[in-house]
PDB file of N, CA and C in Angstrom:
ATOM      1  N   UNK A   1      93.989  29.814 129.365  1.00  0.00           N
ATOM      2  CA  UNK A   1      92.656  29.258 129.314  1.00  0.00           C
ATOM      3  C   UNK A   1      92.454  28.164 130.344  1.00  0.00           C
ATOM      4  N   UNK A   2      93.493  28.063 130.651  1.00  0.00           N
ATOM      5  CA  UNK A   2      93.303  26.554 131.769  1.00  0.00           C
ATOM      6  C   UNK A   2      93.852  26.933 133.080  1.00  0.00           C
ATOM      7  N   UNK A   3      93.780  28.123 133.257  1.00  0.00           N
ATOM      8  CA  UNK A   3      93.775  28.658 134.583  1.00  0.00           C
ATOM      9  C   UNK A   3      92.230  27.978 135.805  1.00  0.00           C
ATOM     10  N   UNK A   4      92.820  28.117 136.850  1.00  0.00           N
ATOM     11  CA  UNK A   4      91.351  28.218 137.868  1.00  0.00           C
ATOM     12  C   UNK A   4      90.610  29.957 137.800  1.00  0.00           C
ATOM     13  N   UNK A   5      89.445  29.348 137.956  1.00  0.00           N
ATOM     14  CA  UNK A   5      88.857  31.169 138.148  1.00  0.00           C
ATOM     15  C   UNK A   5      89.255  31.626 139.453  1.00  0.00           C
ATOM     16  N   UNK A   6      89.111  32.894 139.532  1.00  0.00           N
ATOM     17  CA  UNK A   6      89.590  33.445 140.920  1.00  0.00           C
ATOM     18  C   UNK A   6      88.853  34.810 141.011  1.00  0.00           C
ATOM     19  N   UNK A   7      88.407  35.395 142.129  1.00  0.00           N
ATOM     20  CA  UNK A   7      87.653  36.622 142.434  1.00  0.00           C
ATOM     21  C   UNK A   7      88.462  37.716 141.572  1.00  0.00           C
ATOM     22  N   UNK A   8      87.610  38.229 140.824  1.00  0.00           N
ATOM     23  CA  UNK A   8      88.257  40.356 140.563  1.00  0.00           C
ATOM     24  C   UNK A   8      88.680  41.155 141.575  1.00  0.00           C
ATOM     25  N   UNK A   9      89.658  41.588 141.609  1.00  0.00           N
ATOM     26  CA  UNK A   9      90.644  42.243 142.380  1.00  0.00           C
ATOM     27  C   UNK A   9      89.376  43.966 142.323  1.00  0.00           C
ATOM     28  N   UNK A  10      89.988  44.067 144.004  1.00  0.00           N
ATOM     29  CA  UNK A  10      89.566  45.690 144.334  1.00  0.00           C
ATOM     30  C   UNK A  10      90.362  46.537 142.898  1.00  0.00           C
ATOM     31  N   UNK A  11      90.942  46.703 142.798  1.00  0.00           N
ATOM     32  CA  UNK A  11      91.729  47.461 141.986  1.00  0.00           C
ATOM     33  C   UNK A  11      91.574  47.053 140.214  1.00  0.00           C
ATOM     34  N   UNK A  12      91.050  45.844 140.629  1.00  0.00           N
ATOM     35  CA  UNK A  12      91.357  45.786 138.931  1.00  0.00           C
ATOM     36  C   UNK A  12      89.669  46.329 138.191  1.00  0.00           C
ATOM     37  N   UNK A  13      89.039  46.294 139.663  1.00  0.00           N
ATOM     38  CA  UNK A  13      87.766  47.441 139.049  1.00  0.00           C
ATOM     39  C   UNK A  13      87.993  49.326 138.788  1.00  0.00           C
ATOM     40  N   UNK A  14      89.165  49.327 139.658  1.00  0.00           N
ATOM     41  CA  UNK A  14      89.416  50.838 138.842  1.00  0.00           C
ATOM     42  C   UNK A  14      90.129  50.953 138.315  1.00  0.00           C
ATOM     43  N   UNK A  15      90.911  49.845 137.995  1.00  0.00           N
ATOM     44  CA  UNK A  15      91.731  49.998 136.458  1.00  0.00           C
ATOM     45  C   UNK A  15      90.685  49.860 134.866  1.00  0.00           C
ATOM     46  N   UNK A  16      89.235  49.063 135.243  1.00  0.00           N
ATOM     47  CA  UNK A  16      88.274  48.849 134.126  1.00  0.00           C
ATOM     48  C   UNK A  16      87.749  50.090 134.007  1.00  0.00           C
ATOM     49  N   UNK A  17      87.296  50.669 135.376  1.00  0.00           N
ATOM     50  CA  UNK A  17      86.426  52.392 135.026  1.00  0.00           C
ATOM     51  C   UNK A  17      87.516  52.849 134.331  1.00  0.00           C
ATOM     52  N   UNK A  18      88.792  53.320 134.730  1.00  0.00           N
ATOM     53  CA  UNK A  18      89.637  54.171 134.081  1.00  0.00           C
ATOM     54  C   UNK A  18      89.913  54.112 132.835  1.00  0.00           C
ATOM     55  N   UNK A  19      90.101  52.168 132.401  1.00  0.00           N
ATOM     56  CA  UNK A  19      90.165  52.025 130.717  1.00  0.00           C
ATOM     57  C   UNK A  19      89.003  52.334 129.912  1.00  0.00           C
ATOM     58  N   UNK A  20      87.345  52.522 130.183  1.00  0.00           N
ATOM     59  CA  UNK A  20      86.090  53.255 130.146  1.00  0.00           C
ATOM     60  C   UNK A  20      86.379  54.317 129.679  1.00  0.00           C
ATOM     61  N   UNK A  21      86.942  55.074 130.318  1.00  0.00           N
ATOM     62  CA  UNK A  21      87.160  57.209 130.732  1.00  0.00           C
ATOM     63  C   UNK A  21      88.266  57.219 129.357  1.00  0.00           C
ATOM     64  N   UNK A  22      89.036  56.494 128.969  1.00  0.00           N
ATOM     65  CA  UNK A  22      89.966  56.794 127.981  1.00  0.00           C
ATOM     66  C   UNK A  22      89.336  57.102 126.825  1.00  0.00           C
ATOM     67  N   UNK A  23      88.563  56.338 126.365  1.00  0.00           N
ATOM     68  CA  UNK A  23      88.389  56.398 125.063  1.00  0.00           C
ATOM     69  C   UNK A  23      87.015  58.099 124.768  1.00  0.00           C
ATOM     70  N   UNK A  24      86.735  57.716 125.906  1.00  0.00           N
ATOM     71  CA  UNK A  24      85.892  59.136 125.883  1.00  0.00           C
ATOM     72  C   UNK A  24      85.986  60.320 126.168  1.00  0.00           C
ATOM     73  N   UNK A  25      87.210  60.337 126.572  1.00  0.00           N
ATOM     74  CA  UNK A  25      88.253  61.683 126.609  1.00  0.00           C
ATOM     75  C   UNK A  25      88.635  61.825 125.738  1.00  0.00           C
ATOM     76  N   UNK A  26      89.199  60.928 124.971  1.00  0.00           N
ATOM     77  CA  UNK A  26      90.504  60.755 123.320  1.00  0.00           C
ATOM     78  C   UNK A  26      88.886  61.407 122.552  1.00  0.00           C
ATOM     79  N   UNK A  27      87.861  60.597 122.196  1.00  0.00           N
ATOM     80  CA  UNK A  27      86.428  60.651 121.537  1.00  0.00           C
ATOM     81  C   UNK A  27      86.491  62.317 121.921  1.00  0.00           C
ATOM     82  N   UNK A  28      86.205  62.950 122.480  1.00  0.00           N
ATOM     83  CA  UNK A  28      85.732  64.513 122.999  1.00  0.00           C
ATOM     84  C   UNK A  28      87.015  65.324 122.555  1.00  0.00           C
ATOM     85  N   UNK A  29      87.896  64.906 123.113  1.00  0.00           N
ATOM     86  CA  UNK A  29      89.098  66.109 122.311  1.00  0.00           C
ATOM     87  C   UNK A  29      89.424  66.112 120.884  1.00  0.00           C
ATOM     88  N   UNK A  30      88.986  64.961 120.272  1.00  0.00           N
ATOM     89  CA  UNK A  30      88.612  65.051 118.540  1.00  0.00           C
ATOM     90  C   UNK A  30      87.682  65.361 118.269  1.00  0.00           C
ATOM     91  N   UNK A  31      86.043  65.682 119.029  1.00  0.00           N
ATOM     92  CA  UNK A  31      85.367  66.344 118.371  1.00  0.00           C
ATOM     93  C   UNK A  31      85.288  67.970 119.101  1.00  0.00           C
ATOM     94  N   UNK A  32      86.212  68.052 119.611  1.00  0.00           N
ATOM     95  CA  UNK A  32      86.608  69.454 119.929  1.00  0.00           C
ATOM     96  C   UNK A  32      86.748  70.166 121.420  1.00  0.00           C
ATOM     97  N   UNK A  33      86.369  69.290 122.162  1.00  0.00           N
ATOM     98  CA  UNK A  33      85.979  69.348 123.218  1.00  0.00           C
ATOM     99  C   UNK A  33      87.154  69.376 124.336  1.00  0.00           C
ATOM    100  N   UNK A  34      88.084  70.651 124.631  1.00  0.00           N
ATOM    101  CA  UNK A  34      89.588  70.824 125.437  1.00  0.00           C
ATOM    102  C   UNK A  34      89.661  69.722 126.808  1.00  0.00           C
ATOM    103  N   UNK A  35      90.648  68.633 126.552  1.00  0.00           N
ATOM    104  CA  UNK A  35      90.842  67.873 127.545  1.00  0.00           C
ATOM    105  C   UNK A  35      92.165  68.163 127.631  1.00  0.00           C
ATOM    106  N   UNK A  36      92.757  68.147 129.112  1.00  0.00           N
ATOM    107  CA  UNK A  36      94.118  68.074 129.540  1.00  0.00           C
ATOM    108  C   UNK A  36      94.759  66.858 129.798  1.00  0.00           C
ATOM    109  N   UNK A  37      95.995  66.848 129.915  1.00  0.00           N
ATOM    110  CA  UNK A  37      96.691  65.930 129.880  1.00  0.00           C
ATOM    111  C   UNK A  37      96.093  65.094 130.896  1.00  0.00           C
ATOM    112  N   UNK A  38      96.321  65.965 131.916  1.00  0.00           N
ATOM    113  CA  UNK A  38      95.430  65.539 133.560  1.00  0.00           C
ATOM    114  C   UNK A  38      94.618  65.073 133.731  1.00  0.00           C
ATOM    115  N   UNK A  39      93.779  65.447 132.763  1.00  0.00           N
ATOM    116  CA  UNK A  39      92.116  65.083 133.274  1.00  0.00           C
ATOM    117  C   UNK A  39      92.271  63.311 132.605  1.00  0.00           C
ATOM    118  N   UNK A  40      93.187  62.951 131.972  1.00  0.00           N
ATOM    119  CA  UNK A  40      93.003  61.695 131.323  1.00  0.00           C
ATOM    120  C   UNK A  40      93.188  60.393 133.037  1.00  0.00           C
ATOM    121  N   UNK A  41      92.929  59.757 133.167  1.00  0.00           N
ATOM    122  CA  UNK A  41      93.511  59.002 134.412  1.00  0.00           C
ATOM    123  C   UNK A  41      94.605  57.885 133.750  1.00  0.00           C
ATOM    124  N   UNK A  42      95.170  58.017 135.269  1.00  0.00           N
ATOM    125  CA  UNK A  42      96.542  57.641 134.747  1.00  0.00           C
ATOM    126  C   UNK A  42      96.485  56.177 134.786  1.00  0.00           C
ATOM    127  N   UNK A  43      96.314  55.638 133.706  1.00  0.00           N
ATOM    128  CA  UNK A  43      96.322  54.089 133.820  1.00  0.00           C
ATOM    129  C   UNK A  43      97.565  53.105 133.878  1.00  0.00           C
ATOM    130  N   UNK A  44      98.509  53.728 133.903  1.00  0.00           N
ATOM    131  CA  UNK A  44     100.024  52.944 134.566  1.00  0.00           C
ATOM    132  C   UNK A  44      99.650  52.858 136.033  1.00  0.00           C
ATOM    133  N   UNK A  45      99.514  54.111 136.862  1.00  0.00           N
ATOM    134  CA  UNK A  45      98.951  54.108 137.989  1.00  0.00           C
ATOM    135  C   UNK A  45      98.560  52.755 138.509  1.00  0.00           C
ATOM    136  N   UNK A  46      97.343  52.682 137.873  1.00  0.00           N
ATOM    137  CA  UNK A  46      96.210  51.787 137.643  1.00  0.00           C
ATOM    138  C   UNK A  46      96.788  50.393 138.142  1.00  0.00           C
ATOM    139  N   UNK A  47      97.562  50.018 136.758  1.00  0.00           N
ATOM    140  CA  UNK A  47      98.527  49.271 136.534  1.00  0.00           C
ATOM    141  C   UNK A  47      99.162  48.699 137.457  1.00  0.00           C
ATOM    142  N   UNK A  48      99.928  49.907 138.074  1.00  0.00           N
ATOM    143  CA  UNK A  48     100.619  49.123 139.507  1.00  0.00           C
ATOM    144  C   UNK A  48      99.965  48.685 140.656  1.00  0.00           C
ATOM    145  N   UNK A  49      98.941  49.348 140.511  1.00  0.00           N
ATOM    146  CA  UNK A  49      97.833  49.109 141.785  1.00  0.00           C
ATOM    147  C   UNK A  49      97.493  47.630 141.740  1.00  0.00           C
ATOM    148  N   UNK A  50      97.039  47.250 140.407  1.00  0.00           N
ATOM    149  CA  UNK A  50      96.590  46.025 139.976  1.00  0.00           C
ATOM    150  C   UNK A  50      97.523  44.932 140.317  1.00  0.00           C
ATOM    151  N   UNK A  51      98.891  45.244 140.240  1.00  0.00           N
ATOM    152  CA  UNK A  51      99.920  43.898 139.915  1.00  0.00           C
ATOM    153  C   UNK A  51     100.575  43.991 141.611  1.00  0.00           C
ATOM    154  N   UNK A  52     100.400  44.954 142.405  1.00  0.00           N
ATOM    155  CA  UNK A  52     100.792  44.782 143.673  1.00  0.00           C
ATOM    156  C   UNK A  52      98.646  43.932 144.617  1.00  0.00           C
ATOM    157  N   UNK A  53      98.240  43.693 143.826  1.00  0.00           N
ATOM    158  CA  UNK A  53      97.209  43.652 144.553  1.00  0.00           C
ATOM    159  C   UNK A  53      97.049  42.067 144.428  1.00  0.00           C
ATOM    160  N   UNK A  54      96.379  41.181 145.307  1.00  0.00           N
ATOM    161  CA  UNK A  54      96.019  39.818 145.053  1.00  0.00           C
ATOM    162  C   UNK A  54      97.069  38.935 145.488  1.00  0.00           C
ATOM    163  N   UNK A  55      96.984  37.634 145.510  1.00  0.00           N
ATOM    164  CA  UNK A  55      97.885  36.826 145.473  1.00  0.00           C
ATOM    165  C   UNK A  55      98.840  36.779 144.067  1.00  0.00           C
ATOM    166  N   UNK A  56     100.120  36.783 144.156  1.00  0.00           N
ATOM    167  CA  UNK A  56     100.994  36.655 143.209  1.00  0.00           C
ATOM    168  C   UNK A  56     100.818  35.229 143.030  1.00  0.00           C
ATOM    169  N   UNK A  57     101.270  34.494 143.535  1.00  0.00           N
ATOM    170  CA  UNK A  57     101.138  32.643 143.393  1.00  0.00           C
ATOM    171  C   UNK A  57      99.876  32.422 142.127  1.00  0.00           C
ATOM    172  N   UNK A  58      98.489  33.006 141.923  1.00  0.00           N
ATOM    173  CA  UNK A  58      97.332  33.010 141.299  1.00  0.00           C
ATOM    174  C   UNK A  58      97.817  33.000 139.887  1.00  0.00           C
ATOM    175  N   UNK A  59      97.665  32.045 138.983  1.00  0.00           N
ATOM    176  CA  UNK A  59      98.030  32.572 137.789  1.00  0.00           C
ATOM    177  C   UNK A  59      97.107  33.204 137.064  1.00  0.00           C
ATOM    178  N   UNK A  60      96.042  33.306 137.094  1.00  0.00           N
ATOM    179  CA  UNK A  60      94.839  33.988 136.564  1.00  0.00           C
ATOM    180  C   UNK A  60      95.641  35.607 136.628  1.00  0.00           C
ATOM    181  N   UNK A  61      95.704  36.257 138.357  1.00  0.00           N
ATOM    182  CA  UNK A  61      95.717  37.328 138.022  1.00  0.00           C
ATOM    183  C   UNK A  61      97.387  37.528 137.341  1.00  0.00           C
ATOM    184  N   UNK A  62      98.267  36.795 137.193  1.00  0.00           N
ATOM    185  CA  UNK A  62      99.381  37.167 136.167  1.00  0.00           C
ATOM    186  C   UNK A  62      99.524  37.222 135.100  1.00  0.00           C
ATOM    187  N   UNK A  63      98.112  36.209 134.344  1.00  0.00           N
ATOM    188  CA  UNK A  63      97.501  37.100 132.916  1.00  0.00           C
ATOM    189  C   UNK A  63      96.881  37.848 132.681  1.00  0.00           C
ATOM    190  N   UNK A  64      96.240  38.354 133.933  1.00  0.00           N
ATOM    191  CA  UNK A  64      95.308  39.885 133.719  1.00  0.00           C
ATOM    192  C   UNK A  64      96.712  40.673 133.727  1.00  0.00           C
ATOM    193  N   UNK A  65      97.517  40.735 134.399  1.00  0.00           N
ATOM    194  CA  UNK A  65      98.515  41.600 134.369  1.00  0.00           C
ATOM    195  C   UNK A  65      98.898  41.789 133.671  1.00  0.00           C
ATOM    196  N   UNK A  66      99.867  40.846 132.686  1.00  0.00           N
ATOM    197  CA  UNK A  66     100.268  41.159 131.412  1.00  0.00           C
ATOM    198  C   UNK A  66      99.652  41.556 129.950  1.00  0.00           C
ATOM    199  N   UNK A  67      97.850  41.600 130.168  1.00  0.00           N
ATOM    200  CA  UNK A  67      96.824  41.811 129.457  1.00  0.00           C
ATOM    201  C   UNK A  67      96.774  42.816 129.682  1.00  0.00           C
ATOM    202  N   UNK A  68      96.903  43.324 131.281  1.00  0.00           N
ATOM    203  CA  UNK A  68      95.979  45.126 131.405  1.00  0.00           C
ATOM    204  C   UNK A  68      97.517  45.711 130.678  1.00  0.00           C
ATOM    205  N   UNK A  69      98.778  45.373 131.069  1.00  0.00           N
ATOM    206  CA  UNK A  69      99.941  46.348 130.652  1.00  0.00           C
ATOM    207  C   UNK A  69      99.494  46.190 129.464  1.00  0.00           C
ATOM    208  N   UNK A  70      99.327  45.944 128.349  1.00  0.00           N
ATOM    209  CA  UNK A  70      99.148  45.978 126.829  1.00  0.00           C
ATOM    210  C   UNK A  70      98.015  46.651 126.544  1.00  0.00           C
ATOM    211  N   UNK A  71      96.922  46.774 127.409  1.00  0.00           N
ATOM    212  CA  UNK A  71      95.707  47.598 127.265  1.00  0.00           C
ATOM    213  C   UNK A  71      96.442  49.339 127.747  1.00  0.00           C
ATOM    214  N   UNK A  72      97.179  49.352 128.819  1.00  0.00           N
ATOM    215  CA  UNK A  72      97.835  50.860 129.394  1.00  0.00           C
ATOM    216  C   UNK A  72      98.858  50.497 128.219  1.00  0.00           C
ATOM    217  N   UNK A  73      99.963  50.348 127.667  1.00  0.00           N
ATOM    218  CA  UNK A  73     100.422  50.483 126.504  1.00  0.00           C
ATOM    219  C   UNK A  73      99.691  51.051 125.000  1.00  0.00           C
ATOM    220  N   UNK A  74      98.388  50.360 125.029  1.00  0.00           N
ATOM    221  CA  UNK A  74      98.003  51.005 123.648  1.00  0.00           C
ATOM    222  C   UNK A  74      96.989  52.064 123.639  1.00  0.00           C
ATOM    223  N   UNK A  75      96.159  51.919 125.201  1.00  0.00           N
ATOM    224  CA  UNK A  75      95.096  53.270 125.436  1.00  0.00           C
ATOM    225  C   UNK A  75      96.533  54.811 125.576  1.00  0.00           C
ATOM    226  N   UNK A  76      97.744  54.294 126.208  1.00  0.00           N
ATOM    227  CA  UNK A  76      98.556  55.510 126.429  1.00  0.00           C
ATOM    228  C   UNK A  76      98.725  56.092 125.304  1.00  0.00           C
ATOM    229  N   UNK A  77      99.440  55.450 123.792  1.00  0.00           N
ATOM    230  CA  UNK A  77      99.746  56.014 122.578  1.00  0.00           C
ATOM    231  C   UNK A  77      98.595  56.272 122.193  1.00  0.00           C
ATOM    232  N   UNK A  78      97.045  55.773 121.942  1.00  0.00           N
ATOM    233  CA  UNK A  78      96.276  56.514 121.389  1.00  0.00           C
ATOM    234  C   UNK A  78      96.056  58.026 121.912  1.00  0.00           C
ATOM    235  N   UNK A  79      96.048  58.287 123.093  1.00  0.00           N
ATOM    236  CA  UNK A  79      96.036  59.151 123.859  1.00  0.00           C
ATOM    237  C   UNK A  79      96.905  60.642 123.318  1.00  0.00           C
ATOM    238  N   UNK A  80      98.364  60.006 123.348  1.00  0.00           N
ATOM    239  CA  UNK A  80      99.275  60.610 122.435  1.00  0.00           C
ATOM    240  C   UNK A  80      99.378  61.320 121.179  1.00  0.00           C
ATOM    241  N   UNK A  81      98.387  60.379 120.610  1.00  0.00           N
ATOM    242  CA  UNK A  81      98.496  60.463 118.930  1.00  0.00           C
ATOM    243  C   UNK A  81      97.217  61.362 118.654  1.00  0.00           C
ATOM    244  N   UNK A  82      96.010  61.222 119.733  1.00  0.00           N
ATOM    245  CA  UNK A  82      95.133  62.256 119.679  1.00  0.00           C
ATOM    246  C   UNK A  82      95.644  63.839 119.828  1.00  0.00           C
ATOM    247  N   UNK A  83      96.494  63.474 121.323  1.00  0.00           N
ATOM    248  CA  UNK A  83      96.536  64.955 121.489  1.00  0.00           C
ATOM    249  C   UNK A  83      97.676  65.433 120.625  1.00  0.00           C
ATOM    250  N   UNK A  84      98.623  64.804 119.274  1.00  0.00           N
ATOM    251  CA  UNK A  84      99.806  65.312 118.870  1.00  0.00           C
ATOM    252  C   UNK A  84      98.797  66.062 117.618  1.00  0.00           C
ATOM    253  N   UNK A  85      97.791  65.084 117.552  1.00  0.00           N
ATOM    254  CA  UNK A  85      96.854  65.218 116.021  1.00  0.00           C
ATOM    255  C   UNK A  85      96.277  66.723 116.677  1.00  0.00           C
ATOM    256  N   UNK A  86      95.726  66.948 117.526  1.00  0.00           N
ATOM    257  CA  UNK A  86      94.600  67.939 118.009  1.00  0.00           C
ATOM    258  C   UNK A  86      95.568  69.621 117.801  1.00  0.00           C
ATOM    259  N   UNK A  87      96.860  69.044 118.583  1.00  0.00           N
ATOM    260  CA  UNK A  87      97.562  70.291 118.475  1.00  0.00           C
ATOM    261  C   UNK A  87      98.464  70.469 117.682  1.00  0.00           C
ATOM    262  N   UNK A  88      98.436  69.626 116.664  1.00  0.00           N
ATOM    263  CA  UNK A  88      98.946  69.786 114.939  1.00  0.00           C
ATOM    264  C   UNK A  88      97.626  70.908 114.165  1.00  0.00           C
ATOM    265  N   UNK A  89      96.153  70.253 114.798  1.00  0.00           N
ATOM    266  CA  UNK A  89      95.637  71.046 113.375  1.00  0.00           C
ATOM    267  C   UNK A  89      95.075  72.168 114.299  1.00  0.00           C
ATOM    268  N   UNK A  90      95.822  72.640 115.673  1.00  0.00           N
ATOM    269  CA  UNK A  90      95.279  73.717 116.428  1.00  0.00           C
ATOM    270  C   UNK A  90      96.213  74.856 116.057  1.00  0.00           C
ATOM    271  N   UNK A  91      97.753  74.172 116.033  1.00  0.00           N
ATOM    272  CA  UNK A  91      99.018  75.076 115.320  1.00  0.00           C
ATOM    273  C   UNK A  91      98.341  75.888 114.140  1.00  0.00           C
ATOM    274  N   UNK A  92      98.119  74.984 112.954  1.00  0.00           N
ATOM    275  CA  UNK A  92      98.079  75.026 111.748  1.00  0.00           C
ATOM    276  C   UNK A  92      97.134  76.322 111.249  1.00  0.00           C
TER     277      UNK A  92
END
């Protein structure tokens, strides 16, 4: 909280579209709608893009960093748990 502000990183705007696109991919393949693994964007990707980008010295962006990894940590397992759920009751 007692950081200085500092400009939004090129990258950390397409790591925000991409965390956007998650939930509405996961949303569509539960109401039935065939998404591939692929079509999800890869937000580790993202991730690295973000933490190689900016000044390192900045502490601002070294808590976005450790904020977005916990956002790509828990958008990844929902992701998971959709598609384990989807092709549990597609088996069945």
């Amino acid at each position: 909280m007692h950081t200085a502000a500092a400009p939004a990183r090129t990258a950390f705007r397409q790591f925000a579209t991409d965390v956007e696109k998650m939930p509405h991919f996961a949303g569509g393949e539960l109401r039935g709608r065939h998404v591939q693994s692929e079509d999800f964007p890869d937000l580790r990707e993202d991730h690295h893009a973000l933490v190689q980008s900016g000044d390192q010295k900045i502490e601002r962006y070294a808590l976005v960093n450790v904020e977005a990894d916990r956002i790509v940590n828990s958008l990844n397992t929902l992701r998971k748990q959709v598609m384990d759920l989807v092709r549990a009751k597609t088996a069945a």
